[in-house]
N, C-alpha and C. Protein backbone atom coordinates (compact mmCIF):
# COMPACT_ATOMS: atom_id res chain seq x y z
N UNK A 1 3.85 29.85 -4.39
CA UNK A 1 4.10 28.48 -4.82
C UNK A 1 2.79 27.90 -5.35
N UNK A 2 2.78 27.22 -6.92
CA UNK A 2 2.03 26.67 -7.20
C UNK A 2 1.37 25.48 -6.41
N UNK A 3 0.13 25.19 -5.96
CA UNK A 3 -0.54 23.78 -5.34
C UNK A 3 -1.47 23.36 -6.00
N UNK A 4 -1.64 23.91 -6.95
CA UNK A 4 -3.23 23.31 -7.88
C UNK A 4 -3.00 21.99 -8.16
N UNK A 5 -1.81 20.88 -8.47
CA UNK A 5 -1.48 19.84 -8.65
C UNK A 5 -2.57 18.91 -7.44
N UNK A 6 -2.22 19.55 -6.12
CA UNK A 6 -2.99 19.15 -4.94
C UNK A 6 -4.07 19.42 -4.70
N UNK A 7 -4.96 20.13 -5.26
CA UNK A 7 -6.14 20.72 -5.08
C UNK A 7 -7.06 19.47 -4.84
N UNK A 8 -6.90 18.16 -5.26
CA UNK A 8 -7.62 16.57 -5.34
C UNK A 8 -7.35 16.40 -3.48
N UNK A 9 -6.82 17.34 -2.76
CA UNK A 9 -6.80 16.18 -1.02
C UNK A 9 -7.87 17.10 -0.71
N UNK A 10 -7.92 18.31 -1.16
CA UNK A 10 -9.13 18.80 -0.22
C UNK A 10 -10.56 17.78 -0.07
N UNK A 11 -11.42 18.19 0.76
CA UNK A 11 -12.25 17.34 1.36
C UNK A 11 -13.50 17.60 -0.20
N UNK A 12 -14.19 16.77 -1.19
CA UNK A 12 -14.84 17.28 -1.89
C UNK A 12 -14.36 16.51 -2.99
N UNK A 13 -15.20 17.15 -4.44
CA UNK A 13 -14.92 16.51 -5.34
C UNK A 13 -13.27 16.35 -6.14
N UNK A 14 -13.23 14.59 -5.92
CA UNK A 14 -11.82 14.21 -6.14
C UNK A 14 -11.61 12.94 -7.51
N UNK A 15 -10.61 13.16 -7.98
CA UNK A 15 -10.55 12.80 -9.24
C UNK A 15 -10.46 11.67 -9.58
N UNK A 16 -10.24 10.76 -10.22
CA UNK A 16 -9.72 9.42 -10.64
C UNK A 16 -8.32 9.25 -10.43
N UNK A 17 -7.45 10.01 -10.94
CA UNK A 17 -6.51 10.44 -10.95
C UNK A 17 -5.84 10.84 -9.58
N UNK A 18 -5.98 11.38 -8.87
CA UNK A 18 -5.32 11.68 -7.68
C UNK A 18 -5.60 10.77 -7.04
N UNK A 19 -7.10 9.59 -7.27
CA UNK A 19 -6.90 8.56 -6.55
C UNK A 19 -5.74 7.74 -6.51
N UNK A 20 -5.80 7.71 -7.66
CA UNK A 20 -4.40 6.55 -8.13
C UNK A 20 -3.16 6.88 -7.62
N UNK A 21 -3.02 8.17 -8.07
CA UNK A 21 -1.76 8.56 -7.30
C UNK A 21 -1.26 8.10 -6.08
N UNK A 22 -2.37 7.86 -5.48
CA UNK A 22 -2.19 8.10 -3.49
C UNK A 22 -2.50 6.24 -3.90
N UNK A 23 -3.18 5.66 -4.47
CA UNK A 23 -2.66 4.46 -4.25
C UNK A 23 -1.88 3.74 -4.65
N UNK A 24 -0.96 4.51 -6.17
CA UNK A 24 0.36 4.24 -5.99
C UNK A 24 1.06 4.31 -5.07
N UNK A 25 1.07 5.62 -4.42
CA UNK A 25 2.13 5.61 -3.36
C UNK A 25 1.90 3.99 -2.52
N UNK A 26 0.86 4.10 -2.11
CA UNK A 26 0.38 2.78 -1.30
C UNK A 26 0.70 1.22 -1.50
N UNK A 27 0.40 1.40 -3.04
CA UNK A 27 0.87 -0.10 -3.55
C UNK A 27 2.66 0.04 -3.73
N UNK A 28 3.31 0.59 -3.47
CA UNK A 28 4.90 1.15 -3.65
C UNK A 28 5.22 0.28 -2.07
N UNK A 29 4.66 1.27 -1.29
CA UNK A 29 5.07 0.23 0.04
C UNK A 29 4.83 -0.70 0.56
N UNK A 30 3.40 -1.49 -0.11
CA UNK A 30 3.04 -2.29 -0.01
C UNK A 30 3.73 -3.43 -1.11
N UNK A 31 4.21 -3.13 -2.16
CA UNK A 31 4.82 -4.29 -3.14
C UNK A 31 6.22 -4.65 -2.64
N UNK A 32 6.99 -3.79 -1.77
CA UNK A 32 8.11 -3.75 -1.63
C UNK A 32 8.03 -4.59 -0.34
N UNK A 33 6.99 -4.23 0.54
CA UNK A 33 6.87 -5.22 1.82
C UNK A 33 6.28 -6.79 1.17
N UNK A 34 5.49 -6.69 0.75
CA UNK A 34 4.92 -8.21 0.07
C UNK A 34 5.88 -8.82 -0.66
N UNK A 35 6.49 -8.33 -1.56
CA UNK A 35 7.51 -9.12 -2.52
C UNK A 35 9.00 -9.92 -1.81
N UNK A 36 9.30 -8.84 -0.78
CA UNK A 36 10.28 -8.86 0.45
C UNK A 36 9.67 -10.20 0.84
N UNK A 37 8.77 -10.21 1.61
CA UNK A 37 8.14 -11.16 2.16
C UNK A 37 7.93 -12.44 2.00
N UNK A 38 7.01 -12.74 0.78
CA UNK A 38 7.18 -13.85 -0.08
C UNK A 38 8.41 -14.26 -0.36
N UNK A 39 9.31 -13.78 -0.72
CA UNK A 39 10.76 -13.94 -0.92
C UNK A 39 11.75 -14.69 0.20
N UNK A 40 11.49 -13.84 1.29
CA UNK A 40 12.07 -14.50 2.34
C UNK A 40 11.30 -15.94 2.47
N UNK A 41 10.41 -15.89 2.72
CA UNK A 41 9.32 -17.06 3.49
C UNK A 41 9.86 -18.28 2.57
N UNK A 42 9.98 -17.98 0.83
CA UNK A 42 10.03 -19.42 0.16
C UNK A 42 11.39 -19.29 0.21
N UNK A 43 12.26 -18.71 -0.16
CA UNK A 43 13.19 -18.52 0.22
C UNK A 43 13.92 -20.07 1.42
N UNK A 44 13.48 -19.79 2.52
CA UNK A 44 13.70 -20.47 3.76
C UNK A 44 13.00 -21.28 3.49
N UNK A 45 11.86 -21.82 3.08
CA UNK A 45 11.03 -22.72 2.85
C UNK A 45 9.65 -22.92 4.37
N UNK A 46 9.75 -21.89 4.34
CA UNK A 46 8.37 -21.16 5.56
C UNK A 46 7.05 -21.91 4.90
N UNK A 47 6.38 -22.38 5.71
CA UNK A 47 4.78 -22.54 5.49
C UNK A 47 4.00 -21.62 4.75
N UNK A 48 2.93 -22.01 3.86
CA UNK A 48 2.66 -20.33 3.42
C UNK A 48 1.55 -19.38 4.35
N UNK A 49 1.18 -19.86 6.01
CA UNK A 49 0.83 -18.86 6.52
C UNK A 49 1.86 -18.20 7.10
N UNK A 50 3.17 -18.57 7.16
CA UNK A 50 4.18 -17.88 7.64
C UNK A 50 4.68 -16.80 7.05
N UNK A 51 4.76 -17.07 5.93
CA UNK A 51 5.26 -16.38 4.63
C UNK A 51 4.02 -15.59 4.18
N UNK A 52 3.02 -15.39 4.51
CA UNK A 52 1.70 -14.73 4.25
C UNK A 52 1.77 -13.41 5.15
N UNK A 53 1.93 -14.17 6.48
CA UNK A 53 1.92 -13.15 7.68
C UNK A 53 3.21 -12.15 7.32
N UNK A 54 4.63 -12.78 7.25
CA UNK A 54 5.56 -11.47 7.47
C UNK A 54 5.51 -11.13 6.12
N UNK A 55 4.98 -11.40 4.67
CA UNK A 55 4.35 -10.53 4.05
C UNK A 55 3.72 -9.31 4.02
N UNK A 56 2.68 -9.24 4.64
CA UNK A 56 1.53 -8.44 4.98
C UNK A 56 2.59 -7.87 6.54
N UNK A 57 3.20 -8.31 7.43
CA UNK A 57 3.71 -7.37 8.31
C UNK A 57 4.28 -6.61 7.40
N UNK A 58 5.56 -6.90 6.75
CA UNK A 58 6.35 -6.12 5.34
C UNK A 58 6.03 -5.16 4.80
N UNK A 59 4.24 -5.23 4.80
CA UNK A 59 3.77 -4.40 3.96
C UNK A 59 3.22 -3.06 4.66
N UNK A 60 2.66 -3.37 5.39
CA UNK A 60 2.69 -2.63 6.52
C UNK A 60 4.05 -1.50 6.68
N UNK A 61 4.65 -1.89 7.21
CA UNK A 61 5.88 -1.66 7.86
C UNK A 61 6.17 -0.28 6.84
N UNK A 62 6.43 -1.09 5.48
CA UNK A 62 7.21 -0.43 4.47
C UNK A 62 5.80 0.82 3.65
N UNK A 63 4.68 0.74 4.21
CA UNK A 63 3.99 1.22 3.19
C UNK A 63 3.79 2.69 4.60
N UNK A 64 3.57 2.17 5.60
CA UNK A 64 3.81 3.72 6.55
C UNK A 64 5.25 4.21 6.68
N UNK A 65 6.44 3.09 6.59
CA UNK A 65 7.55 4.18 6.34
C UNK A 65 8.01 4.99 5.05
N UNK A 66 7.38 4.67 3.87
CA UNK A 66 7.19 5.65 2.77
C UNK A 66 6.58 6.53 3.24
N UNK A 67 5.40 7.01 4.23
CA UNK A 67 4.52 8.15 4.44
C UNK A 67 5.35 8.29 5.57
N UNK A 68 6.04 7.76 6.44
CA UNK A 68 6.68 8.75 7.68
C UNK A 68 8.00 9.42 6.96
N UNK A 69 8.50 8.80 6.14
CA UNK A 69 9.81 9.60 5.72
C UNK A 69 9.11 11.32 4.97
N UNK A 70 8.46 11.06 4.24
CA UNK A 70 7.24 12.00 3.27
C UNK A 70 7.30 13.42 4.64
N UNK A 71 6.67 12.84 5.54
CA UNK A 71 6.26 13.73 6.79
C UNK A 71 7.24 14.59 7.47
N UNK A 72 8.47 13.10 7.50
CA UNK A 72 8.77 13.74 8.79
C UNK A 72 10.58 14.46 7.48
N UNK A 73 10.17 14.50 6.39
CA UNK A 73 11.13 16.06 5.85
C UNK A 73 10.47 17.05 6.30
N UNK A 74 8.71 17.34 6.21
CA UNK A 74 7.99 18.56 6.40
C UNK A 74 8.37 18.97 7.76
N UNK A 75 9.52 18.60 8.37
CA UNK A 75 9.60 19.03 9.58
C UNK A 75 8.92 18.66 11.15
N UNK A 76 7.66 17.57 10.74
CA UNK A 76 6.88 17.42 11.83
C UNK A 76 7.50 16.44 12.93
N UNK A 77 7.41 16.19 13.71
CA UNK A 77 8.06 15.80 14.92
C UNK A 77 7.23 14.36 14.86
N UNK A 78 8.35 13.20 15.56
CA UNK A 78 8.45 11.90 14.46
C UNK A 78 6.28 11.16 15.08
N UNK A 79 6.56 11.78 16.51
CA UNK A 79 5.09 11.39 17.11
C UNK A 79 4.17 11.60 16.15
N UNK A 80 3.89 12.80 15.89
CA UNK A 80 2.92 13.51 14.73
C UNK A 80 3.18 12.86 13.71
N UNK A 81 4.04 12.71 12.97
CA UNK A 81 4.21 12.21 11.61
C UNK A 81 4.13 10.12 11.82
N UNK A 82 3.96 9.82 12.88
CA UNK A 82 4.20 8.57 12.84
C UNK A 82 1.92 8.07 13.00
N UNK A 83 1.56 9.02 14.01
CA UNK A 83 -0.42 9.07 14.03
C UNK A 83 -0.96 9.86 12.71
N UNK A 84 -0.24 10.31 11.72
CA UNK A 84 -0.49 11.02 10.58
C UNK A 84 -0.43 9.91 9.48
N UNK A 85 0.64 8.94 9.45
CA UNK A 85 0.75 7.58 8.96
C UNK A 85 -0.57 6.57 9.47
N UNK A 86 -0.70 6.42 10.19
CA UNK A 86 -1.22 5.55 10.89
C UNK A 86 -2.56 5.90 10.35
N UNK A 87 -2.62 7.11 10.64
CA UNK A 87 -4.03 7.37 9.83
C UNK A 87 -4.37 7.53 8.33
N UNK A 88 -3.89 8.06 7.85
CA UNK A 88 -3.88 8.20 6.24
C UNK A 88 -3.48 6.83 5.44
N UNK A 89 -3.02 5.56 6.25
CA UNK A 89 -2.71 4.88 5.14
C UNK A 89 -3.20 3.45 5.74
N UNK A 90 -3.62 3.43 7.20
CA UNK A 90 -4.19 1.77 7.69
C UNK A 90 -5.51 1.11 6.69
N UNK A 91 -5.88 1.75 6.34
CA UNK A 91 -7.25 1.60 5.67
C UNK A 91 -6.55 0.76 4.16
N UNK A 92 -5.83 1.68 3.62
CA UNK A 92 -5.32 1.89 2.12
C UNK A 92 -4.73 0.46 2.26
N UNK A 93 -3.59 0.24 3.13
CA UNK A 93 -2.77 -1.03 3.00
C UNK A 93 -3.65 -2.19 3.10
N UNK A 94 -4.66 -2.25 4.38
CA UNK A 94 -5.31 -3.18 4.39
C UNK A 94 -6.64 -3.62 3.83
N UNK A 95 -6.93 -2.79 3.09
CA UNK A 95 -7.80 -3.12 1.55
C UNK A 95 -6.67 -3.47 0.57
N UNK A 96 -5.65 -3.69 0.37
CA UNK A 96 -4.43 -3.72 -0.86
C UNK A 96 -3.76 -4.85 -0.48
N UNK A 97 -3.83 -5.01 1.15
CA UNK A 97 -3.52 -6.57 1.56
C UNK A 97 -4.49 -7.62 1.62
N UNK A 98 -5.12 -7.74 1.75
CA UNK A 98 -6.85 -8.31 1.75
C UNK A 98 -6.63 -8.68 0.23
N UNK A 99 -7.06 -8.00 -0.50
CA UNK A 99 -7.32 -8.63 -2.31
C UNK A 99 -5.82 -9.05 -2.64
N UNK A 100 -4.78 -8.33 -2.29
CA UNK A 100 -3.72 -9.33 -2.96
C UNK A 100 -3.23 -10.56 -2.28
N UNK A 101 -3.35 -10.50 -1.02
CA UNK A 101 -3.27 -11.85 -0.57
C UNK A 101 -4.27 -12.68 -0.25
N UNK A 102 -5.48 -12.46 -1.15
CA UNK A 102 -7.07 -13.07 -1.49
C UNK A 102 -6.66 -13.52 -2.69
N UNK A 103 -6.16 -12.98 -3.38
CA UNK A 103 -5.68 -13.84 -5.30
C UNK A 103 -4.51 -14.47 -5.05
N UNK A 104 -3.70 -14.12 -4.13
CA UNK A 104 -2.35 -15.14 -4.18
C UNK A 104 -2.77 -16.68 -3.36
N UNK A 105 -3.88 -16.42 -1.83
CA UNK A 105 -4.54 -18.10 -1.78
C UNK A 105 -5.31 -18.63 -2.78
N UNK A 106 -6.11 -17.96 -3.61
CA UNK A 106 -7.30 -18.49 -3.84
C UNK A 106 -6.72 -18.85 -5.71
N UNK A 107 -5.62 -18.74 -5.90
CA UNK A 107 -4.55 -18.70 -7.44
C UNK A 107 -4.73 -20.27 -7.17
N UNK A 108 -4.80 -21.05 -8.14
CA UNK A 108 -4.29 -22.46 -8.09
C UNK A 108 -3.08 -22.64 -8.46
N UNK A 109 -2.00 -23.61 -6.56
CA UNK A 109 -0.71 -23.38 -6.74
C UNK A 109 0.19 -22.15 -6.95
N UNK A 110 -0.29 -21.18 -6.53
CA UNK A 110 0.39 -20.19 -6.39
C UNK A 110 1.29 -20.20 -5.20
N UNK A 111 0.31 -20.91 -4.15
CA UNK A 111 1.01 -20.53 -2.28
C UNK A 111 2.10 -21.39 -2.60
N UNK A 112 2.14 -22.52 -3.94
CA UNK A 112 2.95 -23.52 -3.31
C UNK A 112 4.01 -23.49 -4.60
N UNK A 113 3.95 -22.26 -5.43
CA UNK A 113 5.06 -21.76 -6.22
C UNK A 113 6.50 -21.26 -5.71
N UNK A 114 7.63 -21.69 -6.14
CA UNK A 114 8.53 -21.05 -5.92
C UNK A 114 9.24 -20.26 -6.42
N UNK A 115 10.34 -19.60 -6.01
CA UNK A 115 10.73 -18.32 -6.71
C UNK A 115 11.35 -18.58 -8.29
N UNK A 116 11.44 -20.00 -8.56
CA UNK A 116 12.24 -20.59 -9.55
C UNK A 116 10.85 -20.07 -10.95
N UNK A 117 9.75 -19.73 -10.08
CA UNK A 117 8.52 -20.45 -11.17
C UNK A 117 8.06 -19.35 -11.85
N UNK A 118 7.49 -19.40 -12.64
CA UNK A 118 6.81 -18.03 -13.56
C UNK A 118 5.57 -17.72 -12.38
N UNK A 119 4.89 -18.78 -12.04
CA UNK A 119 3.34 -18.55 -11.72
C UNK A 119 3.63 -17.49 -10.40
N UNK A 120 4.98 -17.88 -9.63
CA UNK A 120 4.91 -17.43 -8.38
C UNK A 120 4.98 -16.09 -9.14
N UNK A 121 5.66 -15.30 -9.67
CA UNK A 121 6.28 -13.59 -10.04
C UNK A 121 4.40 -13.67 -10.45
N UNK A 122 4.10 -14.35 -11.82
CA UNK A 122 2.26 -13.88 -12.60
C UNK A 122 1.50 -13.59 -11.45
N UNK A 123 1.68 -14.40 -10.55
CA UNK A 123 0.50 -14.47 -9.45
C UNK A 123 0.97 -13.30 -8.64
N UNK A 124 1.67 -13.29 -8.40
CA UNK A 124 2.39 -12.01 -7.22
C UNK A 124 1.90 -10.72 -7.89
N UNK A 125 2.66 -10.28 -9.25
CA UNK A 125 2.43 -9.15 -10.11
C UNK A 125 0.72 -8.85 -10.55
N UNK A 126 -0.13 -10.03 -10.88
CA UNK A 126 -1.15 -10.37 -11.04
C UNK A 126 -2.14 -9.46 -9.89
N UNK A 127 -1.63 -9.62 -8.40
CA UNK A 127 -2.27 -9.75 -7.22
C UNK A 127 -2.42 -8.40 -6.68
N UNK A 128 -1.07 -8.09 -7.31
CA UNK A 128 -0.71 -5.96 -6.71
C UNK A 128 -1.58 -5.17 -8.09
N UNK A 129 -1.79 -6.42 -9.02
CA UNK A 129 -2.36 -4.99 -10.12
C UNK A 129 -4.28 -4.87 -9.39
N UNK A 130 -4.60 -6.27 -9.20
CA UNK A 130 -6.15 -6.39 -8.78
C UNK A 130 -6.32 -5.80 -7.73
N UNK A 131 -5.37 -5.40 -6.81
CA UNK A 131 -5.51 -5.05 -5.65
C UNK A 131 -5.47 -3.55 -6.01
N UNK A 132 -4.11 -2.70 -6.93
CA UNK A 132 -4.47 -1.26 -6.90
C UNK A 132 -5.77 -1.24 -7.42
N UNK A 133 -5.88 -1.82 -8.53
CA UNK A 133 -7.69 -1.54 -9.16
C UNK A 133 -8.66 -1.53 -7.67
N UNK A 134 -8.68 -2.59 -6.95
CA UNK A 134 -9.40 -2.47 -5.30
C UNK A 134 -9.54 -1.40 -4.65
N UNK A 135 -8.19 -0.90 -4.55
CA UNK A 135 -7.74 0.36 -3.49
C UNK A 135 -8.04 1.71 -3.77
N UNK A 136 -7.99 1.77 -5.02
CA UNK A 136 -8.27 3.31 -6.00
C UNK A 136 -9.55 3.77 -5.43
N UNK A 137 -10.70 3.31 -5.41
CA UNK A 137 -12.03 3.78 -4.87
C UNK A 137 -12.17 4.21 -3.35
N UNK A 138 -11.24 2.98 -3.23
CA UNK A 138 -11.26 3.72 -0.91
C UNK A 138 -10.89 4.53 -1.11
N UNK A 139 -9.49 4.67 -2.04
CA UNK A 139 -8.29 6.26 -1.18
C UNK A 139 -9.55 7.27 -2.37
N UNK A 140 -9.90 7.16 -3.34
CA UNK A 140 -11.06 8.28 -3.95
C UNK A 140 -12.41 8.66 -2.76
N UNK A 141 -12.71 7.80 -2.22
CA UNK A 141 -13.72 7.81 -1.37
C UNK A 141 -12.95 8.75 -0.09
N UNK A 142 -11.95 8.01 0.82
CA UNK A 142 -10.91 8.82 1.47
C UNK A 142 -10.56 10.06 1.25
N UNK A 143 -10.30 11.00 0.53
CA UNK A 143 -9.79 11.79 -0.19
C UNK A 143 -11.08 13.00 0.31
N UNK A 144 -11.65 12.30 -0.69
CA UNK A 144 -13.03 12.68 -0.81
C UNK A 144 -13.43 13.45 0.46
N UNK A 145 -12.99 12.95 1.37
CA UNK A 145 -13.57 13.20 2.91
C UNK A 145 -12.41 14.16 3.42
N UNK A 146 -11.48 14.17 3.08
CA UNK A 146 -10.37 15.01 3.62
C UNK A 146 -9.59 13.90 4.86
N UNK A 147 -10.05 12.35 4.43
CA UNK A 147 -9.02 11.81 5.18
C UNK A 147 -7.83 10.82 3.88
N UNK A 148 -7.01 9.80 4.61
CA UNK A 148 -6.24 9.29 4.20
C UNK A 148 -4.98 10.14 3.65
N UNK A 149 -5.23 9.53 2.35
CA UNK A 149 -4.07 10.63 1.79
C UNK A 149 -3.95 11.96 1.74
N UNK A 150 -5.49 12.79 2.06
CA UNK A 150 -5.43 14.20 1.81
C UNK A 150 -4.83 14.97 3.05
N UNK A 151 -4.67 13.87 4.28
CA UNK A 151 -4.05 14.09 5.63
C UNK A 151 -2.57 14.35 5.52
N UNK A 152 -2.08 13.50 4.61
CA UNK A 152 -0.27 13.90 4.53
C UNK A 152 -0.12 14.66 3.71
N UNK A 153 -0.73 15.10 2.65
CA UNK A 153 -0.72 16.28 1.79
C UNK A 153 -0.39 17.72 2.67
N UNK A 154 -1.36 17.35 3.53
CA UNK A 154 -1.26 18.45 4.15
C UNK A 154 0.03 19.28 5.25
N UNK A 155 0.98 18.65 5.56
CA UNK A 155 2.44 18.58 5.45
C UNK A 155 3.35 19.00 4.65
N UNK A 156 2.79 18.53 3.49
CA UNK A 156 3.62 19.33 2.25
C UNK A 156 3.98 20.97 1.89
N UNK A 157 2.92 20.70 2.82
CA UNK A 157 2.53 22.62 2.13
C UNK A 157 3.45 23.44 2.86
């Protein structure tokens, strides 16, 4: 079976490219928990540290169950595949939560946009692009080391 595609998790020189990859995956579970989030919160008409917080829980949540589902096909038993998450991706989410919910307070009128509004989607969409640009260098740096993403790679095989 071909793996040269993967050859970027080993511990060592790692690409631009495979960074991104792995922080796509990252910003995937992380946009789906944040967008969820925001949604609900204005939605209901939540405060925006309310709507901030189960945001960023959201994101969380949804950005290690993209990497536990990943795992736990490779067969690994849900314990292992759940400290394999935990490790390969706490770092990733919370550098990706940090800058995007750093441009969504610091946006003028963004916190206090609603779903009706352009600014709320610009600012939201705005927030996940500044943030993958953020994240790309940790999970390259990560990688680099033979942790984060190059940890669930290793499952695949």
């Amino acid at each position: 079976m071909d793996h040269s595609a993967h050859a970027g998790h080993r511990p060592g020189k790692v690409s631009w490219a495979m960074a991104a990859r792995a922080t796509l995956h990252c910003l995937t579970g992380c946009a789906i928990g944040e967008i969820l989030g925001m949604v609900i919160g204005t939605a209901f008409g939540w405060g925006n540290m309310a709507t901030m917080a189960l945001a960023i829980v959201l994101a969380f949540f949804f950005g290690y169950t993209l990497t536990l589902r990943s795992i736990l096909k490779a067969g690994v038993d849900f314990g292992t595949a759940l400290r394999v998450a935990l490790a390969a991706d706490t770092l990733s989410i919370a550098v990706m939560e940090l800058i995007d919910n750093g441009v969504i307070a610091l946006w003028p009128g963004a916190m206090d946009a609603t779903l009706l509004d352009a600014l709320f989607w610009g600012a939201l969409a705005l927030s996940l692009a500044v943030a993958f640009v953020a994240t790309t260098p940790v999970n390259k740096w990560m990688i680099g080391r033979g942790k984060g993403h190059a940890v669930v790679h290793r499952y695949h095989h």
